[in-house]
PDB file of N, CA and C in Angstrom:
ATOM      1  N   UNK A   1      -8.347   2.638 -34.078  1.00  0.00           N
ATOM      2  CA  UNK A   1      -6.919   2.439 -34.187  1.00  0.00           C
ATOM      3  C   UNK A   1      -6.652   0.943 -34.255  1.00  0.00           C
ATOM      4  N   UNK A   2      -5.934   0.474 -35.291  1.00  0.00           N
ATOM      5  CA  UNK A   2      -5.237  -1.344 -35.541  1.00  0.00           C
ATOM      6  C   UNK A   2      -4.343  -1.428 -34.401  1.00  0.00           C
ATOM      7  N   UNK A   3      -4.336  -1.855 -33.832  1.00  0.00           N
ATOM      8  CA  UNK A   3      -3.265  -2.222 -32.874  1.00  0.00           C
ATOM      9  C   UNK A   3      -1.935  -3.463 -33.457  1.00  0.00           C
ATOM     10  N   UNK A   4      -3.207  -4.090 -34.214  1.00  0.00           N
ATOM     11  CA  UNK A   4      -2.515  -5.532 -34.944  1.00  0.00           C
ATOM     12  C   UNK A   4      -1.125  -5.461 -35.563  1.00  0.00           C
ATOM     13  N   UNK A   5      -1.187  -4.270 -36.584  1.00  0.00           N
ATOM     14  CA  UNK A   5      -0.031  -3.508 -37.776  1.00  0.00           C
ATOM     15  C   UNK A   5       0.996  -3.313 -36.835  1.00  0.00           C
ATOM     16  N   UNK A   6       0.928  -2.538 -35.299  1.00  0.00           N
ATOM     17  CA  UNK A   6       2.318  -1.959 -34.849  1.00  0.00           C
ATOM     18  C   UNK A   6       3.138  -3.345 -34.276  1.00  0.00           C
ATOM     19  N   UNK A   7       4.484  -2.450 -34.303  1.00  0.00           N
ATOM     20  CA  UNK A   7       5.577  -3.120 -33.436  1.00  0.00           C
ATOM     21  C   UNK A   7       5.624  -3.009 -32.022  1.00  0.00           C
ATOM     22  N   UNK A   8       6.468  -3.631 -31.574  1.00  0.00           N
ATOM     23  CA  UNK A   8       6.302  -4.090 -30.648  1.00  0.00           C
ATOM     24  C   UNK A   8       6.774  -2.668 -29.385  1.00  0.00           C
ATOM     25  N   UNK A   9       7.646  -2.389 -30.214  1.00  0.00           N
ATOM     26  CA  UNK A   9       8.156  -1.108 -30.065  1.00  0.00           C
ATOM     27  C   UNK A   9       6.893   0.245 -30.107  1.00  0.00           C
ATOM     28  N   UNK A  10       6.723   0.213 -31.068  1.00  0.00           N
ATOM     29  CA  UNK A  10       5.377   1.327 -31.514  1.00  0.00           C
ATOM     30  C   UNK A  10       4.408   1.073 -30.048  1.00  0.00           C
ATOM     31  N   UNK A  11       4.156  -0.345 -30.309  1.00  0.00           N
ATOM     32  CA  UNK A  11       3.108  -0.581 -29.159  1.00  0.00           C
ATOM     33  C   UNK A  11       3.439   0.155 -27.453  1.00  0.00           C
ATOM     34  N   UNK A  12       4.745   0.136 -27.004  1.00  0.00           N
ATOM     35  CA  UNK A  12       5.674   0.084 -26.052  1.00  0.00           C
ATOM     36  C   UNK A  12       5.217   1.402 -25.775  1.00  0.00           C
ATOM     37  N   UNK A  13       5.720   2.456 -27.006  1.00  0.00           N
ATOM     38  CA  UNK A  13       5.608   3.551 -26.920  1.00  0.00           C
ATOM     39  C   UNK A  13       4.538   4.447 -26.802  1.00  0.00           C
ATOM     40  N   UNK A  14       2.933   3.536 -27.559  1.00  0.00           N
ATOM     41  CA  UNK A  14       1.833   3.878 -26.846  1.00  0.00           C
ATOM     42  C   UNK A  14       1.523   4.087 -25.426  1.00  0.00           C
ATOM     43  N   UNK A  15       1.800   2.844 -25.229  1.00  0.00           N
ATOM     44  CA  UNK A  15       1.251   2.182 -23.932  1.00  0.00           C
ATOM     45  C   UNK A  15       2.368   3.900 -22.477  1.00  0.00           C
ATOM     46  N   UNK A  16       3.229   3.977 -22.915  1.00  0.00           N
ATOM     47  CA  UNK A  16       4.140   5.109 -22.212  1.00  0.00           C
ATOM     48  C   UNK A  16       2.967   6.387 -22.256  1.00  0.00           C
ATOM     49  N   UNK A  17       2.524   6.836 -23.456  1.00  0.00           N
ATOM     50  CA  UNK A  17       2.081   7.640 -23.714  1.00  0.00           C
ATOM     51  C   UNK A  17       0.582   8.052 -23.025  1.00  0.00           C
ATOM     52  N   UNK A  18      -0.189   6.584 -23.149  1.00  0.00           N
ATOM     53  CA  UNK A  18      -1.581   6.675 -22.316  1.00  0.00           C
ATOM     54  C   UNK A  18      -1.442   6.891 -21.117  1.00  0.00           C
ATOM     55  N   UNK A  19      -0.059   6.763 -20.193  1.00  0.00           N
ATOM     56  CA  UNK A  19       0.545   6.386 -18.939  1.00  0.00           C
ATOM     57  C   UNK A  19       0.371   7.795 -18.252  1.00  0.00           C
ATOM     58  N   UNK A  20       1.146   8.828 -19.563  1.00  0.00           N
ATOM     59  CA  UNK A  20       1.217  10.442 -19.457  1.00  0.00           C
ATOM     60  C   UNK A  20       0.025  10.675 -18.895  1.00  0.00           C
ATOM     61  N   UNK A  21      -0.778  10.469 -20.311  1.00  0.00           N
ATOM     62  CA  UNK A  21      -2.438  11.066 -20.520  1.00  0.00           C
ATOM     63  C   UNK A  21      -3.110  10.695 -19.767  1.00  0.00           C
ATOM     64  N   UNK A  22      -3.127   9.885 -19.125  1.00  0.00           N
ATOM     65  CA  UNK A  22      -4.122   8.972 -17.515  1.00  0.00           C
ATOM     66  C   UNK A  22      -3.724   9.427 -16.244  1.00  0.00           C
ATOM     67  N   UNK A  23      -1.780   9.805 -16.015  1.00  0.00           N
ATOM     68  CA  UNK A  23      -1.591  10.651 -14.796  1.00  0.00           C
ATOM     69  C   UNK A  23      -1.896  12.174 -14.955  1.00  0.00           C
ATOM     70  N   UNK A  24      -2.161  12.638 -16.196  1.00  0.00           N
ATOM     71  CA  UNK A  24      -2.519  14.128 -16.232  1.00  0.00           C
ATOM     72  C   UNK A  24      -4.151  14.309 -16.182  1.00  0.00           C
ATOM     73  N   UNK A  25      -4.825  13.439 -16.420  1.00  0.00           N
ATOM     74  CA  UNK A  25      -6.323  13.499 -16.407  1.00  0.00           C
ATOM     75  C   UNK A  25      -6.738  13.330 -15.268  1.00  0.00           C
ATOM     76  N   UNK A  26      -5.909  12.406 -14.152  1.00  0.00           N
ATOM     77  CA  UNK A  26      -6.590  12.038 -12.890  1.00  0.00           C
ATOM     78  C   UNK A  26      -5.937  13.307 -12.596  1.00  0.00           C
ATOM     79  N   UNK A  27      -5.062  14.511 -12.584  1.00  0.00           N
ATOM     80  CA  UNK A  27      -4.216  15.075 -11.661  1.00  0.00           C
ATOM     81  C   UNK A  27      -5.719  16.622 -11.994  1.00  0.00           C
ATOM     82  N   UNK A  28      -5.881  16.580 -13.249  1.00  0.00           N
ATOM     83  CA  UNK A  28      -6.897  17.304 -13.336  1.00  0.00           C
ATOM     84  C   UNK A  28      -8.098  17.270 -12.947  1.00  0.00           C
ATOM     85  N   UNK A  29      -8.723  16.099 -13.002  1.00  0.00           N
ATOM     86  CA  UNK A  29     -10.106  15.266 -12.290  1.00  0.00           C
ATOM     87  C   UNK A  29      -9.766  15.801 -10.423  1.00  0.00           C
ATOM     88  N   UNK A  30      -8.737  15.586 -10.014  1.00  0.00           N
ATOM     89  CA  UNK A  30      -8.553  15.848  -8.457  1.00  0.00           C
ATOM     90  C   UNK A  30      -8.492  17.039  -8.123  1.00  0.00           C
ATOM     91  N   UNK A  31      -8.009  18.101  -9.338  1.00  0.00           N
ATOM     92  CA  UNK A  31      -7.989  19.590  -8.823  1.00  0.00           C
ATOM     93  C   UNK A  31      -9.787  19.878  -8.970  1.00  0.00           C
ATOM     94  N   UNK A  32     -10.142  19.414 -10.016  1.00  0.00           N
ATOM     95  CA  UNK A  32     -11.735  19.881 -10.224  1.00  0.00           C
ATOM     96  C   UNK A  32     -12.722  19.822  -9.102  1.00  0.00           C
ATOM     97  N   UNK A  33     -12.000  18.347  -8.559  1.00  0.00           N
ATOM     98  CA  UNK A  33     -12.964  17.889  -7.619  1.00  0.00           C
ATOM     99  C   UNK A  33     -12.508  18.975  -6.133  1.00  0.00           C
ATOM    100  N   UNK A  34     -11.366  18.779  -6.183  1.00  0.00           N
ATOM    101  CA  UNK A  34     -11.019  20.128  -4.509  1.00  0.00           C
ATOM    102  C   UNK A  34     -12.065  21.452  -5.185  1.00  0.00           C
ATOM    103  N   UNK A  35     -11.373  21.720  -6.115  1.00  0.00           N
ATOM    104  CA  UNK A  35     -11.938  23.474  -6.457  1.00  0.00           C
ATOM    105  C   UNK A  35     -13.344  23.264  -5.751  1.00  0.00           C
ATOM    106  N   UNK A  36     -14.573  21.932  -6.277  1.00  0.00           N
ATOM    107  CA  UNK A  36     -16.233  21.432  -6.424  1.00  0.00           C
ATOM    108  C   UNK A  36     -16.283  21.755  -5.034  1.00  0.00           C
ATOM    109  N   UNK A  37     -15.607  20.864  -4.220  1.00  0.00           N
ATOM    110  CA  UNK A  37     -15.838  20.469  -2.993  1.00  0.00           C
ATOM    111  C   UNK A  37     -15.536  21.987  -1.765  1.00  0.00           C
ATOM    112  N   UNK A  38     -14.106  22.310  -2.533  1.00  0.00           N
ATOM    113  CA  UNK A  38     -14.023  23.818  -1.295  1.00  0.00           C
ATOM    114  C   UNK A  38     -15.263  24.930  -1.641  1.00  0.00           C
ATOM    115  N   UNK A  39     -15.803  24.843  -2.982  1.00  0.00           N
ATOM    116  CA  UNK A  39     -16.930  26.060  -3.449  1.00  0.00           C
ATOM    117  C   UNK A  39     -17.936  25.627  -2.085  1.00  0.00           C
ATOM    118  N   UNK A  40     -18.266  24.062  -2.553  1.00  0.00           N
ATOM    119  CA  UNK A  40     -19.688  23.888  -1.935  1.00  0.00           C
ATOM    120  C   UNK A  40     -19.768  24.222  -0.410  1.00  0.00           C
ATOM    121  N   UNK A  41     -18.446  23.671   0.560  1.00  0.00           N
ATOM    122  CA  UNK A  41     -17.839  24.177   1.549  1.00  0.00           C
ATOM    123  C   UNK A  41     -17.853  25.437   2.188  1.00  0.00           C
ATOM    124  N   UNK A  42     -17.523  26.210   0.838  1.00  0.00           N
ATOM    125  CA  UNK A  42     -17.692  27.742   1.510  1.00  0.00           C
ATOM    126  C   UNK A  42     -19.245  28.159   0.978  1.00  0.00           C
ATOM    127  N   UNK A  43     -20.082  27.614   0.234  1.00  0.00           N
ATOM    128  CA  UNK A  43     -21.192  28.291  -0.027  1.00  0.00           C
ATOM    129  C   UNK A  43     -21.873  28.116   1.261  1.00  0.00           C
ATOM    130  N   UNK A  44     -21.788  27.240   1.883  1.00  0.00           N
ATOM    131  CA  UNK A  44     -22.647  26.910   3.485  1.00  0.00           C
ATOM    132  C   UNK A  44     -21.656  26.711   4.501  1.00  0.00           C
ATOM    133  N   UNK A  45     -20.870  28.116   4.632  1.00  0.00           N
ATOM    134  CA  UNK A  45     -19.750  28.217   5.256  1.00  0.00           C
ATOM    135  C   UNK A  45     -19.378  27.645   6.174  1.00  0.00           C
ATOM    136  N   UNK A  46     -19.144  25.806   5.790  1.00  0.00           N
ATOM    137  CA  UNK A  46     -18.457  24.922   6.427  1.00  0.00           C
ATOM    138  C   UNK A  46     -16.929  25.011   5.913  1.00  0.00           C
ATOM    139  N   UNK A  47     -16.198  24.866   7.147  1.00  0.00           N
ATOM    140  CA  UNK A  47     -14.842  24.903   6.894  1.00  0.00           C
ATOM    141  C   UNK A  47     -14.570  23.327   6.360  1.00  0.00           C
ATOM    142  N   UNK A  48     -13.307  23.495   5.963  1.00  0.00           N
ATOM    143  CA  UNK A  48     -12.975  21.884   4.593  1.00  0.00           C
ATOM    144  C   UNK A  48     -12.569  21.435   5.865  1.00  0.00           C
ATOM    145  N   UNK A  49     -11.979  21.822   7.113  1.00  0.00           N
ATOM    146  CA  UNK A  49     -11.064  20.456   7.887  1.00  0.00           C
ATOM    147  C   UNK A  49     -12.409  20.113   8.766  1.00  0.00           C
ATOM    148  N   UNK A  50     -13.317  20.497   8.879  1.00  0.00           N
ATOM    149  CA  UNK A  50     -14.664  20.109   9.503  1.00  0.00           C
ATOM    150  C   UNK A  50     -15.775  19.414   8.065  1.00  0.00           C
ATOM    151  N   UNK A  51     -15.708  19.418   7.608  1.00  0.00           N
ATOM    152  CA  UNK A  51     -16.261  18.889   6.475  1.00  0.00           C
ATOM    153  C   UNK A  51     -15.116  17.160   6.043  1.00  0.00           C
ATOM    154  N   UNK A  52     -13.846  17.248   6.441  1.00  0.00           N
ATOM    155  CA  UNK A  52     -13.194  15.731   6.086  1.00  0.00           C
ATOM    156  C   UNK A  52     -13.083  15.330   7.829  1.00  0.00           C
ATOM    157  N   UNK A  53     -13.084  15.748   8.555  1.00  0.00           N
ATOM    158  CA  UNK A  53     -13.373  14.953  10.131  1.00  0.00           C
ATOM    159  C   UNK A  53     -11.985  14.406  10.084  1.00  0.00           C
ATOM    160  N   UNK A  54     -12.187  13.498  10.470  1.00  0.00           N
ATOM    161  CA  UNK A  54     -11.021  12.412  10.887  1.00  0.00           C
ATOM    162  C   UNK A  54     -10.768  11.236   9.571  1.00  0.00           C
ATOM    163  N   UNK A  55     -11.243  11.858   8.673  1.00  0.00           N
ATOM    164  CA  UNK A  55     -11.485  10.533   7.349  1.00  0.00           C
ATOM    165  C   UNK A  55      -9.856  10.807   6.956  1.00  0.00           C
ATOM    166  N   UNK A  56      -9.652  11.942   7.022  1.00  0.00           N
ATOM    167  CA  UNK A  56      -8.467  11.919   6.127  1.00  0.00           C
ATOM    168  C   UNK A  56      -7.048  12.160   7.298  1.00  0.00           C
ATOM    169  N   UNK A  57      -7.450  12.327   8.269  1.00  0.00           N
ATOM    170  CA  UNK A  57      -6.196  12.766   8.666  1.00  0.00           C
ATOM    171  C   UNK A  57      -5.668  11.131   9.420  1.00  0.00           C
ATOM    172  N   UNK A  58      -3.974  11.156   8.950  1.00  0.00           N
ATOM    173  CA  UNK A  58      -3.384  10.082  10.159  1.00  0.00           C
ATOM    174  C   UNK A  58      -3.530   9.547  11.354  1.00  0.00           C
ATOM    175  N   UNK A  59      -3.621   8.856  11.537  1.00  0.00           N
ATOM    176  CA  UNK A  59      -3.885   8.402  13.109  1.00  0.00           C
ATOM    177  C   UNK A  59      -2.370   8.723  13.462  1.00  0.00           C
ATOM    178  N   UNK A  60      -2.260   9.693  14.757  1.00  0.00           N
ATOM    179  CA  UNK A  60      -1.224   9.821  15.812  1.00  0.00           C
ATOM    180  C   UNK A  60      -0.801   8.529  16.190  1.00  0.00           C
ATOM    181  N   UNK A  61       0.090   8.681  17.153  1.00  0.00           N
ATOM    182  CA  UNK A  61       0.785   7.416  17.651  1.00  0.00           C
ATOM    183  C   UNK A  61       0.617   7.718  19.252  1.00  0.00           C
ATOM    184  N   UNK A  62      -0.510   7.240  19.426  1.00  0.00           N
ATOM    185  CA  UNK A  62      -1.282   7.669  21.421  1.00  0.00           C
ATOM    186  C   UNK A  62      -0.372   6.603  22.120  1.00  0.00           C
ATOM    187  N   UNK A  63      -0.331   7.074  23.169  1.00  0.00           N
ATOM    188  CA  UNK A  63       0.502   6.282  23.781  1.00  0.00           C
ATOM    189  C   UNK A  63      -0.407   5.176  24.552  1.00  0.00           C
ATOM    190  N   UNK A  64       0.229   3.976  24.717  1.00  0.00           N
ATOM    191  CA  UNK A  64      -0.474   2.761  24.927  1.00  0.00           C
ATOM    192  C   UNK A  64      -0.078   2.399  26.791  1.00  0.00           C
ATOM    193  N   UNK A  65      -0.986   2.270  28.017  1.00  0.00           N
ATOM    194  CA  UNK A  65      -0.331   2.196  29.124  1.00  0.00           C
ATOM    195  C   UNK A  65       0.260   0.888  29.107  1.00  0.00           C
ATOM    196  N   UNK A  66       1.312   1.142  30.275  1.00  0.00           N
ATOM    197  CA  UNK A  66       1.874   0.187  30.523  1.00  0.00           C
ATOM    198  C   UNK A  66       1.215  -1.073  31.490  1.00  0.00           C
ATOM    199  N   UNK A  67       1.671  -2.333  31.078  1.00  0.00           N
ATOM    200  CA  UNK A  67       0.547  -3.401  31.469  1.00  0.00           C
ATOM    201  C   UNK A  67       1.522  -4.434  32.430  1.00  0.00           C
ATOM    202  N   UNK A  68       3.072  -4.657  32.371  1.00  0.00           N
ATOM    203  CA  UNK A  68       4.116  -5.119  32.841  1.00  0.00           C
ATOM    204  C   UNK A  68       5.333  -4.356  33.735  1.00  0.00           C
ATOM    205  N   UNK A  69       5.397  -4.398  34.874  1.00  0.00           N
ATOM    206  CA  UNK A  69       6.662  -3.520  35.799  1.00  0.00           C
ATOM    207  C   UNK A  69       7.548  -4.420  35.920  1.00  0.00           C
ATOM    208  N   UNK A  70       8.852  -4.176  35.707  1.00  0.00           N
ATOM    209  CA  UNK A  70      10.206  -5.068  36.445  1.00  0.00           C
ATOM    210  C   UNK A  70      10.037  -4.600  37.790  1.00  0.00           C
ATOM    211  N   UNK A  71      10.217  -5.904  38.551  1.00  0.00           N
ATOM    212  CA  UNK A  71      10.259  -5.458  40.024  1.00  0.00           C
ATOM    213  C   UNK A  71      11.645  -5.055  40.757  1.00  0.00           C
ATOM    214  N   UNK A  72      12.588  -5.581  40.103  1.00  0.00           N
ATOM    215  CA  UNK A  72      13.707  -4.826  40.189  1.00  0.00           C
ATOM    216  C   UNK A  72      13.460  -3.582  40.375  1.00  0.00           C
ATOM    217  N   UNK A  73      13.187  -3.165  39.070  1.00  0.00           N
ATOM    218  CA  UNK A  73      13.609  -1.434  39.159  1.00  0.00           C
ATOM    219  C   UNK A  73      12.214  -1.016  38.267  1.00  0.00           C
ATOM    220  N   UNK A  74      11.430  -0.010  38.760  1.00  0.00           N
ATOM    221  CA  UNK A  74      10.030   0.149  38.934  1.00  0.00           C
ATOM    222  C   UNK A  74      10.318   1.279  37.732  1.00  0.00           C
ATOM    223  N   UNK A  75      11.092   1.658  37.058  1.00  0.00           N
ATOM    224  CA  UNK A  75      11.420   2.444  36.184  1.00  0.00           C
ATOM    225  C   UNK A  75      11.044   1.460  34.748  1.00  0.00           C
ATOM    226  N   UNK A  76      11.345   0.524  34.423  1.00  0.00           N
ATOM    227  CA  UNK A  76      11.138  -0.183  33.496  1.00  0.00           C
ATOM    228  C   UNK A  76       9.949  -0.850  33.439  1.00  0.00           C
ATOM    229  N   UNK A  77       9.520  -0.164  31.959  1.00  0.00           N
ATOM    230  CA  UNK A  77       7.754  -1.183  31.822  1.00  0.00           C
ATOM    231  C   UNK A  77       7.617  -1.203  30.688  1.00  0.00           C
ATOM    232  N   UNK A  78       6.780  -2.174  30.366  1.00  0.00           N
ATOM    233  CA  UNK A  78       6.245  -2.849  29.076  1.00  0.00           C
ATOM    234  C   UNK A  78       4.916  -2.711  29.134  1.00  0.00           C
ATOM    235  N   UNK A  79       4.575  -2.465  27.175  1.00  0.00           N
ATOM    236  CA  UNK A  79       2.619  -2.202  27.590  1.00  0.00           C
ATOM    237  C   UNK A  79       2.787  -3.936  27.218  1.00  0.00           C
ATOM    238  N   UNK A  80       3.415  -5.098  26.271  1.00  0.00           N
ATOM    239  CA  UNK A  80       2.637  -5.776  26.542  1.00  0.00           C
ATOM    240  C   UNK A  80       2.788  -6.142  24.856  1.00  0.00           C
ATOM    241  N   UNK A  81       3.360  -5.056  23.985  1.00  0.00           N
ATOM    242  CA  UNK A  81       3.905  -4.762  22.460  1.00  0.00           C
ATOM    243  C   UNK A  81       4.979  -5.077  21.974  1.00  0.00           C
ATOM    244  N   UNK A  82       4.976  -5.975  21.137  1.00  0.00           N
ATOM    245  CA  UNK A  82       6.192  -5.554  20.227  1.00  0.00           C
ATOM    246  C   UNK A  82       6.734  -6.755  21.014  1.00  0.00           C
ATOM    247  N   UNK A  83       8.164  -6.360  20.470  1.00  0.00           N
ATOM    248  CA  UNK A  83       9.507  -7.258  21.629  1.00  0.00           C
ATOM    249  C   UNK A  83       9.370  -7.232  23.181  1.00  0.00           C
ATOM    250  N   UNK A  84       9.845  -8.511  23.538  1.00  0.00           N
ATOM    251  CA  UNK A  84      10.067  -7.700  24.862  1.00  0.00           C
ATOM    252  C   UNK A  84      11.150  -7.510  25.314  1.00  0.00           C
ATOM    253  N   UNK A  85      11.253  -6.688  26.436  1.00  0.00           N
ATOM    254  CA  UNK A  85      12.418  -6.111  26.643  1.00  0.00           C
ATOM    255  C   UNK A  85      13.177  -7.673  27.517  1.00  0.00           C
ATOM    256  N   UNK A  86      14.539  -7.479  27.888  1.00  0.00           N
ATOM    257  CA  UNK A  86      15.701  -8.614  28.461  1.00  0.00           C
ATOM    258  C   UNK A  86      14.629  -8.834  29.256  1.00  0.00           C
ATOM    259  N   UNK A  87      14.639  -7.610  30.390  1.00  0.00           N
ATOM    260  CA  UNK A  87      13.997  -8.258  31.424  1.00  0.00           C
ATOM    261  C   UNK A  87      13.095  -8.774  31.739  1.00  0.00           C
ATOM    262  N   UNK A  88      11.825  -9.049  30.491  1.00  0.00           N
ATOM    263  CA  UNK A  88      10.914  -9.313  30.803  1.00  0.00           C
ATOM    264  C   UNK A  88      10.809 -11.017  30.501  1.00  0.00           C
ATOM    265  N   UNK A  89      12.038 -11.025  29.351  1.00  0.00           N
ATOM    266  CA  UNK A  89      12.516 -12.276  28.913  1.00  0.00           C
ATOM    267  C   UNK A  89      13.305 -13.480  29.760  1.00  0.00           C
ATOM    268  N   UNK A  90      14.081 -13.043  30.352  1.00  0.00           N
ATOM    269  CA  UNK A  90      15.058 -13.141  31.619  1.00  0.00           C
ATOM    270  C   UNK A  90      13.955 -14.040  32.873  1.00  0.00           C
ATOM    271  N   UNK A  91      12.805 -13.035  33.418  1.00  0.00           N
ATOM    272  CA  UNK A  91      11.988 -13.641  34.177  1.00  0.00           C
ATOM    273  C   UNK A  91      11.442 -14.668  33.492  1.00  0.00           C
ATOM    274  N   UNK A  92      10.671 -14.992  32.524  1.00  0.00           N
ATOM    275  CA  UNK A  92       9.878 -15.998  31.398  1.00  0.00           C
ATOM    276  C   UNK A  92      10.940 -16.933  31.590  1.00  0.00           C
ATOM    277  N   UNK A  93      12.344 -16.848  31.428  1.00  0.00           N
ATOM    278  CA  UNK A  93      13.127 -17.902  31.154  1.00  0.00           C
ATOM    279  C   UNK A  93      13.661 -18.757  32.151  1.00  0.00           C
ATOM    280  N   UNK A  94      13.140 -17.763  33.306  1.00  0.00           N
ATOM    281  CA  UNK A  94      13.513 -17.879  34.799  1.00  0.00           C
ATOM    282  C   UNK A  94      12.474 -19.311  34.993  1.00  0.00           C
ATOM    283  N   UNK A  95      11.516 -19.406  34.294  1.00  0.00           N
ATOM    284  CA  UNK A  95       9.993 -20.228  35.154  1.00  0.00           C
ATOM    285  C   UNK A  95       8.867 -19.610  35.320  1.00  0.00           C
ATOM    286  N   UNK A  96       8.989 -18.215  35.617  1.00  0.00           N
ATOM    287  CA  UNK A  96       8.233 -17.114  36.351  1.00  0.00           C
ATOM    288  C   UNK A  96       7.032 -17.059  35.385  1.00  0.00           C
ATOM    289  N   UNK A  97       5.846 -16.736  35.798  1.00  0.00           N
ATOM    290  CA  UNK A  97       4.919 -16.294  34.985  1.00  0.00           C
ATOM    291  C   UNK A  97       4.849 -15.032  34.721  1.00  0.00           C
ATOM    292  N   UNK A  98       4.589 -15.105  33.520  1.00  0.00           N
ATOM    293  CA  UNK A  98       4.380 -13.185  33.110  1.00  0.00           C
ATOM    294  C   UNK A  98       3.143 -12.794  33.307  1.00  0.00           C
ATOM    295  N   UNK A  99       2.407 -13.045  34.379  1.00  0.00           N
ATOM    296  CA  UNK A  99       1.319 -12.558  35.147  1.00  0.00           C
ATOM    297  C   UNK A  99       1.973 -11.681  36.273  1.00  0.00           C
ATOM    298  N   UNK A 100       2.721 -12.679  36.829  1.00  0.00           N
ATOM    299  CA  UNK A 100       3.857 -11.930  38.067  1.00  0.00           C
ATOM    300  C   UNK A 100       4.357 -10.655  37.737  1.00  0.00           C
ATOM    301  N   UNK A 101       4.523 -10.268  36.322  1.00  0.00           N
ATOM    302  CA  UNK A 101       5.035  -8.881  36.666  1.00  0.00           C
ATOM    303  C   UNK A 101       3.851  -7.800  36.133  1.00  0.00           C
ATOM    304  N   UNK A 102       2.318  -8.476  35.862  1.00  0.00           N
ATOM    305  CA  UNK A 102       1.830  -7.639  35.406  1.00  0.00           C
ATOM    306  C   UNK A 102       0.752  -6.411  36.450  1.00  0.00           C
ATOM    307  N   UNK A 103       1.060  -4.817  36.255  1.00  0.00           N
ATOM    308  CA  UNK A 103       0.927  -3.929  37.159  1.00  0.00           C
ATOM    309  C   UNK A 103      -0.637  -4.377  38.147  1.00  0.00           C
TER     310      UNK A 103
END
Protein backbone atom coordinates (compact mmCIF):
# COMPACT_ATOMS: atom_id res chain seq x y z
CA UNK A 1 0.00 0.00 0.00
CA UNK A 2 1.53 3.93 -1.11
CA UNK A 3 0.86 5.75 1.72
CA UNK A 4 2.68 8.73 -0.18
CA UNK A 5 -0.57 9.33 -2.89
CA UNK A 6 -3.24 9.72 0.14
CA UNK A 7 -4.62 12.76 1.82
CA UNK A 8 -4.36 13.75 4.69
CA UNK A 9 -7.77 12.97 5.30
CA UNK A 10 -7.64 9.40 3.58
CA UNK A 11 -4.64 8.92 5.83
CA UNK A 12 -6.81 10.07 9.09
CA UNK A 13 -9.29 7.69 8.10
CA UNK A 14 -6.91 4.74 7.90
CA UNK A 15 -5.21 5.28 10.81
CA UNK A 16 -9.27 5.20 12.64
CA UNK A 17 -9.71 2.08 10.91
CA UNK A 18 -6.45 0.02 12.08
CA UNK A 19 -7.62 1.49 15.60
CA UNK A 20 -11.03 -0.79 15.00
CA UNK A 21 -8.97 -3.77 13.66
CA UNK A 22 -6.22 -3.75 16.60
CA UNK A 23 -9.11 -3.30 19.44
CA UNK A 24 -11.01 -6.26 17.83
CA UNK A 25 -7.93 -8.55 17.40
CA UNK A 26 -6.60 -7.99 20.94
CA UNK A 27 -10.40 -8.48 22.23
CA UNK A 28 -10.20 -11.82 20.30
CA UNK A 29 -6.48 -12.79 21.18
CA UNK A 30 -7.88 -12.36 25.09
CA UNK A 31 -10.97 -14.52 24.64
CA UNK A 32 -8.63 -17.31 22.97
CA UNK A 33 -6.27 -17.01 25.54
CA UNK A 34 -9.15 -17.39 28.71
CA UNK A 35 -10.98 -20.22 26.59
CA UNK A 36 -6.53 -21.89 26.39
CA UNK A 37 -6.02 -21.20 29.87
CA UNK A 38 -9.65 -22.34 31.58
CA UNK A 39 -9.31 -25.82 29.15
CA UNK A 40 -5.80 -26.41 30.53
CA UNK A 41 -7.19 -25.54 34.13
CA UNK A 42 -9.87 -27.90 33.98
CA UNK A 43 -7.88 -30.68 32.18
CA UNK A 44 -5.79 -31.03 35.63
CA UNK A 45 -8.69 -29.98 37.56
CA UNK A 46 -7.18 -26.86 38.92
CA UNK A 47 -9.66 -24.29 39.65
CA UNK A 48 -8.83 -20.69 37.59
CA UNK A 49 -9.04 -18.57 41.05
CA UNK A 50 -6.25 -21.03 42.42
CA UNK A 51 -4.35 -21.11 39.33
CA UNK A 52 -4.20 -16.69 39.26
CA UNK A 53 -3.41 -16.59 43.31
CA UNK A 54 -3.19 -13.19 44.31
CA UNK A 55 -1.61 -11.96 40.81
CA UNK A 56 -4.73 -10.67 39.77
CA UNK A 57 -6.84 -9.81 42.43
CA UNK A 58 -6.82 -6.04 44.21
CA UNK A 59 -5.18 -5.46 47.17
CA UNK A 60 -7.98 -4.73 50.01
CA UNK A 61 -7.59 -1.76 52.06
CA UNK A 62 -6.24 -3.70 55.67
CA UNK A 63 -6.42 -1.64 58.19
CA UNK A 64 -3.17 0.02 59.38
CA UNK A 65 -2.76 0.20 63.59
CA UNK A 66 -2.80 3.07 65.21
CA UNK A 67 0.73 4.53 66.18
CA UNK A 68 -0.47 8.18 67.86
CA UNK A 69 -3.31 8.68 70.93
CA UNK A 70 -4.63 12.25 71.88
CA UNK A 71 -4.29 12.29 75.47
CA UNK A 72 -7.13 14.31 75.86
CA UNK A 73 -9.53 11.97 74.71
CA UNK A 74 -8.20 8.32 74.18
CA UNK A 75 -10.89 7.94 71.46
CA UNK A 76 -8.87 9.75 68.85
CA UNK A 77 -5.85 8.14 66.97
CA UNK A 78 -3.67 8.41 64.18
CA UNK A 79 -1.67 5.47 62.42
CA UNK A 80 0.87 8.04 61.49
CA UNK A 81 -0.84 8.55 57.48
CA UNK A 82 -1.91 10.91 55.44
CA UNK A 83 -2.94 14.36 57.13
CA UNK A 84 -2.93 14.83 60.41
CA UNK A 85 -5.66 15.28 62.30
CA UNK A 86 -6.08 19.24 64.43
CA UNK A 87 -5.08 17.55 67.25
CA UNK A 88 -2.20 16.11 66.45
CA UNK A 89 -1.22 19.45 64.78
CA UNK A 90 -2.29 21.68 67.68
CA UNK A 91 0.26 19.63 70.03
CA UNK A 92 3.35 19.95 67.19
CA UNK A 93 2.47 23.62 67.24
CA UNK A 94 2.28 23.61 70.90
CA UNK A 95 6.42 22.68 71.08
CA UNK A 96 5.42 19.17 72.04
CA UNK A 97 7.09 16.33 70.42
CA UNK A 98 5.17 13.93 68.41
CA UNK A 99 6.89 11.15 70.20
CA UNK A 100 4.76 12.32 73.27
CA UNK A 101 1.71 11.16 71.86
CA UNK A 102 3.00 8.09 70.33
CA UNK A 103 1.00 4.74 71.89
Amino acid sequence: MDLTNMSSAQLRDLQKQLERELKKRESEDLAKAREQILAIAQSVGVPVKDLIGNAVRPKTGGTVAARYRNPADSSQQWTGRGRQPKWVKEWVESGKALDGLRI
